[in-house]
N, C-alpha and C. Protein backbone atom coordinates (compact mmCIF):
# COMPACT_ATOMS: atom_id res chain seq x y z
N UNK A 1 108.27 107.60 105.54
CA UNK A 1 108.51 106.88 106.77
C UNK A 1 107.30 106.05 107.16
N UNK A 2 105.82 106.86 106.85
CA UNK A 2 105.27 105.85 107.52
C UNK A 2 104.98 104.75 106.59
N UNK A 3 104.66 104.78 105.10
CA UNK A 3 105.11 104.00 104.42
C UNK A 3 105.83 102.37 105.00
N UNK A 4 106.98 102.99 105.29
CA UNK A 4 107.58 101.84 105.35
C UNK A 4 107.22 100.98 106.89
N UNK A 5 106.60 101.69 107.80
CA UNK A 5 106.00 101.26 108.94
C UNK A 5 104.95 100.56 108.25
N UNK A 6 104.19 101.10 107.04
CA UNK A 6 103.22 100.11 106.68
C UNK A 6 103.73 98.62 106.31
N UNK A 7 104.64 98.84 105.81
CA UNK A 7 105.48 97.39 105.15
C UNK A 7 105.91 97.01 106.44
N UNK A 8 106.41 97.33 107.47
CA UNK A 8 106.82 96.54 108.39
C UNK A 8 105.86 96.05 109.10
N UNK A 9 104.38 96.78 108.96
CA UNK A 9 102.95 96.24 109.87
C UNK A 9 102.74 94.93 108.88
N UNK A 10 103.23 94.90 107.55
CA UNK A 10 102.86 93.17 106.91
C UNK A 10 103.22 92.59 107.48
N UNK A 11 104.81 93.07 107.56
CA UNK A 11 106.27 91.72 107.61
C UNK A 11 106.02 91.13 109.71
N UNK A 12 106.21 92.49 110.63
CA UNK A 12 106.00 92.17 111.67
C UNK A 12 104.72 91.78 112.01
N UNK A 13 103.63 91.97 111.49
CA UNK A 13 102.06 91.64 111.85
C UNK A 13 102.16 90.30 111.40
N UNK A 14 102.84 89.59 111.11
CA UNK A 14 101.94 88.50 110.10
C UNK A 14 102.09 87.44 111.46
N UNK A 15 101.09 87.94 112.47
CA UNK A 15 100.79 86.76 113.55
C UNK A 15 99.61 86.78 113.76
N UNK A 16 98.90 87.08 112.99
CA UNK A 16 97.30 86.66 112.84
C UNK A 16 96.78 86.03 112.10
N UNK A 17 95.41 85.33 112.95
CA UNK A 17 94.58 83.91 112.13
C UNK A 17 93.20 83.19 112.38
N UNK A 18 92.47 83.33 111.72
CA UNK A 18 91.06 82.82 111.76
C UNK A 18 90.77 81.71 111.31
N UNK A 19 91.88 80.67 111.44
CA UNK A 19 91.92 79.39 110.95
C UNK A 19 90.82 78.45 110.73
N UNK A 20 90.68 78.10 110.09
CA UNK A 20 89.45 76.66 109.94
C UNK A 20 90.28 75.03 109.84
N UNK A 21 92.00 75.45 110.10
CA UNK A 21 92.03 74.58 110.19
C UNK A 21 93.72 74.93 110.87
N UNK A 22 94.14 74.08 111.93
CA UNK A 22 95.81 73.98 112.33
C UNK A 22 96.71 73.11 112.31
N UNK A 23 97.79 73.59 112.36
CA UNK A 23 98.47 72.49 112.55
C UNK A 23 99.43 72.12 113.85
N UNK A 24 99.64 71.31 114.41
CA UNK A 24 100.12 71.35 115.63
C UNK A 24 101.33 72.14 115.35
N UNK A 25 101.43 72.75 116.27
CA UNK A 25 102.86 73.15 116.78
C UNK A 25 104.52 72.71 116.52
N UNK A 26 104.67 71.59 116.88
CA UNK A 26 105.38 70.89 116.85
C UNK A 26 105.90 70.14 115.37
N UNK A 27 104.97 70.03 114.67
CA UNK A 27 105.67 69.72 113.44
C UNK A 27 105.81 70.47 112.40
N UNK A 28 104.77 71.71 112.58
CA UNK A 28 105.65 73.18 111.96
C UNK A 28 106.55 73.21 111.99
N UNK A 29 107.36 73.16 113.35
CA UNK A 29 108.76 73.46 113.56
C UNK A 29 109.63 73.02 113.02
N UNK A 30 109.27 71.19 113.08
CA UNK A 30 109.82 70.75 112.88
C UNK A 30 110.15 70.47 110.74
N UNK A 31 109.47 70.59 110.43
CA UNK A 31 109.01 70.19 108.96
C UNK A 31 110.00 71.54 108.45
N UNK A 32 110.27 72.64 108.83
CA UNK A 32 111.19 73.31 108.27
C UNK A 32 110.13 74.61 107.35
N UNK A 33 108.83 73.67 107.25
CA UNK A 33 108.42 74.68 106.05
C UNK A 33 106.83 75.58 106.80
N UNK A 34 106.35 76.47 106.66
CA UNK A 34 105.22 77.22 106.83
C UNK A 34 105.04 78.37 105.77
N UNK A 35 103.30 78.18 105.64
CA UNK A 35 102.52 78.49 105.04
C UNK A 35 101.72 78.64 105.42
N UNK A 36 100.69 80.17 105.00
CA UNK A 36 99.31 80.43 105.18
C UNK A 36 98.92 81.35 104.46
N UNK A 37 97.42 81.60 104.27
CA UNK A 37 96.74 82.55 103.81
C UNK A 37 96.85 83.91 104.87
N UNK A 38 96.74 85.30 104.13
CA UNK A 38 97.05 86.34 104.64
C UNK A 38 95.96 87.50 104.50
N UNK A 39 95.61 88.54 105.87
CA UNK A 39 94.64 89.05 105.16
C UNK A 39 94.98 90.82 105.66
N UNK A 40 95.26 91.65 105.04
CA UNK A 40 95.40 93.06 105.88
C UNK A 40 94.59 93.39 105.85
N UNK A 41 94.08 94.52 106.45
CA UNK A 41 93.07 95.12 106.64
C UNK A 41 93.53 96.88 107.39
N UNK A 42 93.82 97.72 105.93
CA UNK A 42 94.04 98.86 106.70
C UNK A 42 93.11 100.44 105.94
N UNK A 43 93.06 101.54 107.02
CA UNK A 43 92.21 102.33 106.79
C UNK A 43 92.42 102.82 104.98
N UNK A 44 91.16 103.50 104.56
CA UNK A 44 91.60 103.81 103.15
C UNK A 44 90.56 105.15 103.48
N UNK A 45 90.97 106.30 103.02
CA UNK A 45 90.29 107.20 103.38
C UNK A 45 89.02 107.11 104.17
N UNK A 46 88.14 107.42 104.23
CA UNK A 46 86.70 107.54 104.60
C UNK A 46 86.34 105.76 104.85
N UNK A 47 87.26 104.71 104.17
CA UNK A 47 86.84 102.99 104.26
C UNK A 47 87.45 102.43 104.63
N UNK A 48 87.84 101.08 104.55
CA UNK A 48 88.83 100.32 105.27
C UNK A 48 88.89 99.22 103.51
N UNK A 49 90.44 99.43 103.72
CA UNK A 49 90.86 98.62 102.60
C UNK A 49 91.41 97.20 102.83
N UNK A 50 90.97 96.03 102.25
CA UNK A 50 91.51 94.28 102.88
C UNK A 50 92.01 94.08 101.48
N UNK A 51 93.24 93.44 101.60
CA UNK A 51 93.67 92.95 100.34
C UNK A 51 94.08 91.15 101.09
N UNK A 52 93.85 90.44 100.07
CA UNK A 52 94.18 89.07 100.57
C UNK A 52 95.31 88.55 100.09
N UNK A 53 96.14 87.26 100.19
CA UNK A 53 97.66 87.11 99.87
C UNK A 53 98.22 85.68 100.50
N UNK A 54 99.12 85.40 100.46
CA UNK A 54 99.49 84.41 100.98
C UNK A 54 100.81 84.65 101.42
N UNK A 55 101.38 83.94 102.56
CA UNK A 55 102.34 83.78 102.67
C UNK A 55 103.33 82.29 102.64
N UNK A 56 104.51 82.16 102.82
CA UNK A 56 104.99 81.38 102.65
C UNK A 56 106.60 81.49 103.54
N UNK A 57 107.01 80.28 104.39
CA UNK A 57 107.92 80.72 105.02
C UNK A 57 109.13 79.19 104.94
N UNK A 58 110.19 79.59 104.70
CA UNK A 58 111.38 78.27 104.57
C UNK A 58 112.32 78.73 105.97
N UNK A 59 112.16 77.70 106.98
CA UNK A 59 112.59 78.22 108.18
C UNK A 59 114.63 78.39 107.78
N UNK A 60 114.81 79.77 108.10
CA UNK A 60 116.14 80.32 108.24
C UNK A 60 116.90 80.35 107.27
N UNK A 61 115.49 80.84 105.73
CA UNK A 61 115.85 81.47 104.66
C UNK A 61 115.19 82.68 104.26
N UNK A 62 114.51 82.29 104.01
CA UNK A 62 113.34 83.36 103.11
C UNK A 62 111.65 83.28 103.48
N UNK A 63 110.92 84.50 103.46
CA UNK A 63 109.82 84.31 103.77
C UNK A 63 109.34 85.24 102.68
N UNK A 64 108.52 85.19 101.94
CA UNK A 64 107.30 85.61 101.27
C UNK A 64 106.23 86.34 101.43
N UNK A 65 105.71 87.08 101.04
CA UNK A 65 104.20 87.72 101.46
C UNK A 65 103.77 88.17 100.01
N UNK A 66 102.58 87.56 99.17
CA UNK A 66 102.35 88.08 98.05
C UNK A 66 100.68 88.63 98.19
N UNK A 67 100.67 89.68 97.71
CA UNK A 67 99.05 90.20 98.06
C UNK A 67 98.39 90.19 96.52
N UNK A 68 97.20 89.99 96.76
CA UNK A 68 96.62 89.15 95.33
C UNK A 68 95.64 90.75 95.02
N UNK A 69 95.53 90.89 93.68
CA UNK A 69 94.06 91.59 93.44
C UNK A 69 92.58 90.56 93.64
N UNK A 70 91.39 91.17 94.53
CA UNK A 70 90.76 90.64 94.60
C UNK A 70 90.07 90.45 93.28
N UNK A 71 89.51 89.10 93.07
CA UNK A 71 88.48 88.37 92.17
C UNK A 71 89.37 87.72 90.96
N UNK A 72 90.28 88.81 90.52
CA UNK A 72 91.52 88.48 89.53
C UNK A 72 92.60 87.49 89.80
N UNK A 73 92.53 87.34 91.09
CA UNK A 73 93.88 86.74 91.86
C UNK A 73 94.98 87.05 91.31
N UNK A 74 95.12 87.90 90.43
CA UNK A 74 96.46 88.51 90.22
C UNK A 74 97.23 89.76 91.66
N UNK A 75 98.58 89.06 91.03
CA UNK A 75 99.63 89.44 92.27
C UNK A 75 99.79 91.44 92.29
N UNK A 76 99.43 91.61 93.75
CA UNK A 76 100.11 93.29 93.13
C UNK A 76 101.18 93.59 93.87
N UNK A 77 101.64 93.23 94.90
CA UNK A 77 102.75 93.41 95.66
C UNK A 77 103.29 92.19 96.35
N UNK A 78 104.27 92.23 96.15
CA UNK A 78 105.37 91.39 97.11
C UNK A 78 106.24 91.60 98.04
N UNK A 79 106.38 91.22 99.18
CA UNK A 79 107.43 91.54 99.79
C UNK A 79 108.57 90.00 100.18
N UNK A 80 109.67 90.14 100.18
CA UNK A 80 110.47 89.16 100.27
C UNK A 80 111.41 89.20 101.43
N UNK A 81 111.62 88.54 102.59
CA UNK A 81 112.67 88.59 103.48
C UNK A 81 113.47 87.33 103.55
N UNK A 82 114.74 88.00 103.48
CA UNK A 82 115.73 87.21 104.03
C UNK A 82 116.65 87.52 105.17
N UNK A 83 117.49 86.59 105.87
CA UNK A 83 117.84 87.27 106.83
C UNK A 83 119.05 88.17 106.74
N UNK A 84 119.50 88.76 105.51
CA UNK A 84 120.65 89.84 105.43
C UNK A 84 119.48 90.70 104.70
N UNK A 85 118.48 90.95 103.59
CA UNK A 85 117.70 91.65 102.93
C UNK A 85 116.52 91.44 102.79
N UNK A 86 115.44 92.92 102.33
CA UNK A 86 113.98 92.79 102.23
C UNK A 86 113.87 93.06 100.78
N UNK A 87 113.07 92.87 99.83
CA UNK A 87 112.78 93.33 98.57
C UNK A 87 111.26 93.53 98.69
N UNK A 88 110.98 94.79 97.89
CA UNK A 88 109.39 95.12 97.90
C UNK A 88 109.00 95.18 96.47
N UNK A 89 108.23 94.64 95.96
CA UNK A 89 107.80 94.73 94.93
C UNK A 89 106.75 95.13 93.71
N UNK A 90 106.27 96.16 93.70
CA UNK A 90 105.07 97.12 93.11
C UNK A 90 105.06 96.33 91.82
N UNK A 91 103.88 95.31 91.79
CA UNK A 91 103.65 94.87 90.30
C UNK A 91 102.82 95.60 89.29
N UNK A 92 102.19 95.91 90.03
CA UNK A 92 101.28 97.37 88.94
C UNK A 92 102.51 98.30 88.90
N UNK A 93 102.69 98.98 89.06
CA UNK A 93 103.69 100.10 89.41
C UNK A 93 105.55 99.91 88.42
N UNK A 94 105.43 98.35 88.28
CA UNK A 94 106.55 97.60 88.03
C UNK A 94 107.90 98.46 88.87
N UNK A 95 108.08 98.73 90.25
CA UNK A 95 108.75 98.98 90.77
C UNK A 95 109.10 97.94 91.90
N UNK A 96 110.14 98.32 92.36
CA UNK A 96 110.81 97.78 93.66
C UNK A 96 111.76 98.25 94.25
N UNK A 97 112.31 97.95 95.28
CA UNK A 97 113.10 98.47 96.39
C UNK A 97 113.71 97.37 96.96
N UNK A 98 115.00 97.25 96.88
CA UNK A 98 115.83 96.05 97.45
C UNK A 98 116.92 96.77 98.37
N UNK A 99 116.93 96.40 99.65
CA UNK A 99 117.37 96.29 100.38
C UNK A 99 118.38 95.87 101.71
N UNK A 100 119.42 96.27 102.12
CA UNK A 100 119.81 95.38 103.29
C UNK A 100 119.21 95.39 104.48
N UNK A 101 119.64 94.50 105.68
CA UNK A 101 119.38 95.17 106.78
C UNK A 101 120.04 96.26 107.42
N UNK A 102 121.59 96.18 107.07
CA UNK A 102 122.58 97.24 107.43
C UNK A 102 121.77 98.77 106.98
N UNK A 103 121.05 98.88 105.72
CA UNK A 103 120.85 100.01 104.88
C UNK A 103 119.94 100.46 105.46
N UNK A 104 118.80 99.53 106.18
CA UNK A 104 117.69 99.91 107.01
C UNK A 104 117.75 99.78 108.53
N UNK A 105 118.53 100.02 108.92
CA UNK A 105 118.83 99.57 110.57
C UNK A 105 118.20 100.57 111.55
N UNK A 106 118.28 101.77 110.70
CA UNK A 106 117.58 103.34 111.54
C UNK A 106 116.29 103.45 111.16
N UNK A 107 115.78 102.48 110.29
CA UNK A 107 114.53 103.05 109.51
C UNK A 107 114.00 101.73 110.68
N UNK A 108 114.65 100.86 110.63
CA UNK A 108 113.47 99.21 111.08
C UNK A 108 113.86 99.82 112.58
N UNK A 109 112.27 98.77 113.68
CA UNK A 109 112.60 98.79 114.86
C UNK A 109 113.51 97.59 115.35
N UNK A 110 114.05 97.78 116.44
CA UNK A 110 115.15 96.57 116.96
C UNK A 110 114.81 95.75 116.67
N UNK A 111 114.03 94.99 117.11
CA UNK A 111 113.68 93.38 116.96
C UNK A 111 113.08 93.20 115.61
N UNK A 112 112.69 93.67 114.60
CA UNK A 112 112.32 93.71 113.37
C UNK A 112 113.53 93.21 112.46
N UNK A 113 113.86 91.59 112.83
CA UNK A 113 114.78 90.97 111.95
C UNK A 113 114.39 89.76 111.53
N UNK A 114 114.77 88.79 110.84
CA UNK A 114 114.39 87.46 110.25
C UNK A 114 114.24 86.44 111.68
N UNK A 115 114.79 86.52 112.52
CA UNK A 115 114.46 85.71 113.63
C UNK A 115 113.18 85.73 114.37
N UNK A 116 112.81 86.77 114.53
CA UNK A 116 112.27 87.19 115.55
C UNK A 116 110.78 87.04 114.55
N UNK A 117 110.92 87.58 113.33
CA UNK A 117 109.52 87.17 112.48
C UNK A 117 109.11 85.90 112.25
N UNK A 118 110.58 85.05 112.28
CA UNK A 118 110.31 83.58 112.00
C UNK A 118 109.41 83.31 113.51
N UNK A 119 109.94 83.53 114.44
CA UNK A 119 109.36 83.42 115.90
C UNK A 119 108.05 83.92 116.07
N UNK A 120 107.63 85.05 115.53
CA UNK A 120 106.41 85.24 115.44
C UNK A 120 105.35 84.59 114.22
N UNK A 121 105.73 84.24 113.43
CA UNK A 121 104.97 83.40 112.21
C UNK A 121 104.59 82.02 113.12
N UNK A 122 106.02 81.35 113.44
CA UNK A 122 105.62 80.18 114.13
C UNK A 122 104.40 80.28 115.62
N UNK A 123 104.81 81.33 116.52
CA UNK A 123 104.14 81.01 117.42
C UNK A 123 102.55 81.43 116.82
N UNK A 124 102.12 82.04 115.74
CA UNK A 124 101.01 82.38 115.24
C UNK A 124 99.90 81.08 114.89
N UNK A 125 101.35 80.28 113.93
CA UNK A 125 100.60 79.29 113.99
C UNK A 125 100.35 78.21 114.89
N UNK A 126 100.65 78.33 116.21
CA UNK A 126 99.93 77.54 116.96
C UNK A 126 98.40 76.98 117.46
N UNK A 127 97.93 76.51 118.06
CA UNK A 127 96.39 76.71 118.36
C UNK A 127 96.39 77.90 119.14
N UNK A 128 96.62 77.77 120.16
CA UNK A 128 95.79 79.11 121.07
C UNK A 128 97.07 80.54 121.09
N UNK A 129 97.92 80.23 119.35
CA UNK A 129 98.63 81.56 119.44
C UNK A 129 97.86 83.11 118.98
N UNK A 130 98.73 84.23 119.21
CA UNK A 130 98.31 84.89 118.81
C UNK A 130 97.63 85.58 117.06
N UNK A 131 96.68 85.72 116.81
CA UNK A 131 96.45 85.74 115.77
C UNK A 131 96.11 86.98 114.85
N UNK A 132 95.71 87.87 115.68
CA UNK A 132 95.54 88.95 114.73
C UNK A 132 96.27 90.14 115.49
N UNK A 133 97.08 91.39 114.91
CA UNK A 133 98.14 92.22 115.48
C UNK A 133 97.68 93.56 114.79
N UNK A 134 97.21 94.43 115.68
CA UNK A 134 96.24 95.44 114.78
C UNK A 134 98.02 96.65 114.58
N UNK A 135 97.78 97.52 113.94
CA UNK A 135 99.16 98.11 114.09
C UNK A 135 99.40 99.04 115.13
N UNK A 136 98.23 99.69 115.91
CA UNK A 136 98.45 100.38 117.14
C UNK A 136 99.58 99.57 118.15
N UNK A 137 99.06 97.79 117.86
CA UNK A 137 100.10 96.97 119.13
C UNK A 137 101.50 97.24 118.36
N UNK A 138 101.54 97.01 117.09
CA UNK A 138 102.80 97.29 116.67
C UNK A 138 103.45 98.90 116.27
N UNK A 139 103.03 99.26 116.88
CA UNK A 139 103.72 100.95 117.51
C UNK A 139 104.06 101.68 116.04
N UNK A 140 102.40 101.69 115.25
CA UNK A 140 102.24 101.99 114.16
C UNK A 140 101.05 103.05 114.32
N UNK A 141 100.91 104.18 115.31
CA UNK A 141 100.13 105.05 115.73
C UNK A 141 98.83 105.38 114.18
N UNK A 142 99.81 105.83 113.07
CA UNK A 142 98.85 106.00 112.02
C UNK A 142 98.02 104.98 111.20
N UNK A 143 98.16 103.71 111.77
CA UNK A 143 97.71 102.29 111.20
C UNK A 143 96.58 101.78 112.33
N UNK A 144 96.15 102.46 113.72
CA UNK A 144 95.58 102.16 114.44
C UNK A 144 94.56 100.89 113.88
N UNK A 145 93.73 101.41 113.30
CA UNK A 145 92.68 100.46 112.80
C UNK A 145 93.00 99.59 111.48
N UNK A 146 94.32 99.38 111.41
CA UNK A 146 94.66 98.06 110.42
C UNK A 146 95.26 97.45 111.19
N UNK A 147 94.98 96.06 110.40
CA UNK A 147 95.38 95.10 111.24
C UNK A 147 95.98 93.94 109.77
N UNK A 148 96.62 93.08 110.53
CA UNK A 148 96.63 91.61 109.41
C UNK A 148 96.54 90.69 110.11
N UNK A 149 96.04 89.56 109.19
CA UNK A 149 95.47 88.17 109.94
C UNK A 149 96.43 87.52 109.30
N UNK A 150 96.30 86.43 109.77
CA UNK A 150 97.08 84.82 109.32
C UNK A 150 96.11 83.46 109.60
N UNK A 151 95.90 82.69 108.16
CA UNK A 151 94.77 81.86 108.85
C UNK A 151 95.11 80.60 107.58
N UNK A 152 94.58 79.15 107.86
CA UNK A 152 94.84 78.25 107.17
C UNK A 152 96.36 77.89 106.98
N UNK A 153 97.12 77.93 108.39
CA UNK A 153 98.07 77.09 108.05
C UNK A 153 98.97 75.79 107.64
N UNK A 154 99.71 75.69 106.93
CA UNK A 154 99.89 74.42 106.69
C UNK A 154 101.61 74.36 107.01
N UNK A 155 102.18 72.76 107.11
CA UNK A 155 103.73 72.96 106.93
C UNK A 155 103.96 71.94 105.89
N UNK A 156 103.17 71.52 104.84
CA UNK A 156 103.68 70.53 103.63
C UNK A 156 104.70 71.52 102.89
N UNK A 157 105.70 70.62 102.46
CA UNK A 157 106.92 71.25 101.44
C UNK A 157 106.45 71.70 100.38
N UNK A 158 107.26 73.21 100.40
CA UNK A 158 107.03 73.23 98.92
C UNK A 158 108.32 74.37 98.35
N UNK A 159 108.26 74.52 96.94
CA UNK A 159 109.45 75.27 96.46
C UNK A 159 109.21 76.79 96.82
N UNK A 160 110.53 77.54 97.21
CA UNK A 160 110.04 78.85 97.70
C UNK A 160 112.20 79.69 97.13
N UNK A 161 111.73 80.08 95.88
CA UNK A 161 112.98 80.42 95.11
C UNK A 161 112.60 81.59 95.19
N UNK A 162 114.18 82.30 95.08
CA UNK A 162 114.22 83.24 95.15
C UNK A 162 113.67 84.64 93.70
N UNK A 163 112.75 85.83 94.38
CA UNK A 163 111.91 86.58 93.29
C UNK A 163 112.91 87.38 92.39
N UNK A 164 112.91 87.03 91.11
CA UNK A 164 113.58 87.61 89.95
C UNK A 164 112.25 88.21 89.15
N UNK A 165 113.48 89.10 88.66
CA UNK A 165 112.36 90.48 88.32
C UNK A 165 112.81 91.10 87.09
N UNK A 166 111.66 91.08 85.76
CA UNK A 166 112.51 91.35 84.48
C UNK A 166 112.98 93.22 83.96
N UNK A 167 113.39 93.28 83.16
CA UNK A 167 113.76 94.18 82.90
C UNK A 167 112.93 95.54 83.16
N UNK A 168 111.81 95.03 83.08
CA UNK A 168 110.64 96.05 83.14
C UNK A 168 110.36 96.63 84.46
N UNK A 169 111.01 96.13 85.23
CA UNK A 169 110.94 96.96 86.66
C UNK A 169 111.82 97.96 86.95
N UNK A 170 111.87 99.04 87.35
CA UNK A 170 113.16 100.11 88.02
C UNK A 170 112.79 99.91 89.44
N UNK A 171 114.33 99.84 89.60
CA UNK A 171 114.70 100.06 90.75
C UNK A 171 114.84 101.73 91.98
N UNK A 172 113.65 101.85 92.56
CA UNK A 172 113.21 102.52 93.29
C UNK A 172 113.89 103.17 94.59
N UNK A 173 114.19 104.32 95.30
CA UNK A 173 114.26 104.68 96.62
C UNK A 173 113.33 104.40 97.32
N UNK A 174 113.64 103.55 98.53
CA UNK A 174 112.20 103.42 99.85
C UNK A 174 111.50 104.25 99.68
N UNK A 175 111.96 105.53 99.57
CA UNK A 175 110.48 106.81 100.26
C UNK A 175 109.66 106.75 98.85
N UNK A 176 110.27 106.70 97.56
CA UNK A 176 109.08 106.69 96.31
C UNK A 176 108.22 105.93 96.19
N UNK A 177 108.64 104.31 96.97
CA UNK A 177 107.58 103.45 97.08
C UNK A 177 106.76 103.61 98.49
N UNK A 178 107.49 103.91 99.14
CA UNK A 178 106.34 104.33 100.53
C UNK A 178 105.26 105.28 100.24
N UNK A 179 105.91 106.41 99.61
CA UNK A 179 104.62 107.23 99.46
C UNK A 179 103.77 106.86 98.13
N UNK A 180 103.97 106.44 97.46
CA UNK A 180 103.35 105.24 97.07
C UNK A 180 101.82 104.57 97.65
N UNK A 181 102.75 104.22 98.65
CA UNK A 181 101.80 103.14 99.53
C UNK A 181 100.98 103.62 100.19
N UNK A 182 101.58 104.85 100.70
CA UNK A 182 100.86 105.51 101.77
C UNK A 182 99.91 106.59 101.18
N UNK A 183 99.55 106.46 99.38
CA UNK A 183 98.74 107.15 99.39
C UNK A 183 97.42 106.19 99.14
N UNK A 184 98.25 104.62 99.09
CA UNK A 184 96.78 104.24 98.96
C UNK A 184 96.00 104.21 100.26
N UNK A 185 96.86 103.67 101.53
CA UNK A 185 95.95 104.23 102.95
C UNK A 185 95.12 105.78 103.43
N UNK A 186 95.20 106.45 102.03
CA UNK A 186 95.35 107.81 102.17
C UNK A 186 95.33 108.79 103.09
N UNK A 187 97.10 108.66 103.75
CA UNK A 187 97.96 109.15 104.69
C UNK A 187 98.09 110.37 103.64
């Protein structure tokens, strides 16, 4: 369970940003497309663990979150939303977890749907929006001191297809990949 509160502190957190650079408001919206660099930051036993990533958002399709290994820039997790399903994706691990919203309706909190994230991505990237969402605000008691940022946004077009996944992956139960996850916060 808390696991998957961690995945929802990506998907719902991603309204933080230390930008060096913005873009107005207004033509985010309008341009259809958003993008930014991504940064978590959550406890790891005795340290605090940051993995960096990007996101990517096609307004009132699909949104993206890929977290990179540092120095390698290779990909280790993905998460994918759309507004009927989430897919999670363990690239080390070659696992994943695909999802509806119907299937997760008791597990997610209310407002934790494709709208409401699109609404928070956008108002993130504003100038004086909100930017960083530690998980205590997002009613993630065991995530207190993680947080995720959002920073360097842009809204230039770009292709954002849907993640296919080869043979080499199995298909996972939520809780095997949560605890998973949650042992790297070591919960």
């Amino acid at each position: 369970m808390r696991l998957l509160f961690f995945l929802l502190l990506m998907t719902v957190g991603l309204a933080g940003c230390k930008t060096s650079r913005e873009v107005g408001s207004s033509l985010l919206k309008d341009s259809g497309y958003l993008s930014s660099k991504v940064q978590l930051t959550v406890p790891h036993k005795e340290a605090t663990l940051t993995v960096n990533g990007t996101m990517k958002l096609k307004s009132g399709e699909r949104m993206q979150i890929s977290f990179l290994m540092p120095i390698l820039r290779t990909e280790v997790a993905r998460m994918e939303v759309t507004p009927d399903d989430i897919l999670l994706v363990d690239r080390m691990g070659k696992r994943y977890v695909q999802s509806t919203r119907k299937e997760l309706k008791d597990v997610l909190p209310k407002k934790a749907n494709f709208e409401h994230l699109e609404k928070l991505l956008y108002a993130a990237s504003k100038p004086h929006g909100k930017k960083i969402l530690p998980g205590k605000e997002l009613g993630i008691p065991s995530l207190e001191k993680g947080q995720i940022e959002l920073y360097n946004f842009s809204d230039k077009k770009f292709d954002l297809l849907p993640t296919s996944l080869s043979g080499k992956y199995r298909k996972v139960e939520l809780n095997e990949l949560l605890e998973m996850l949650m042992s790297l916060t070591g919960e």
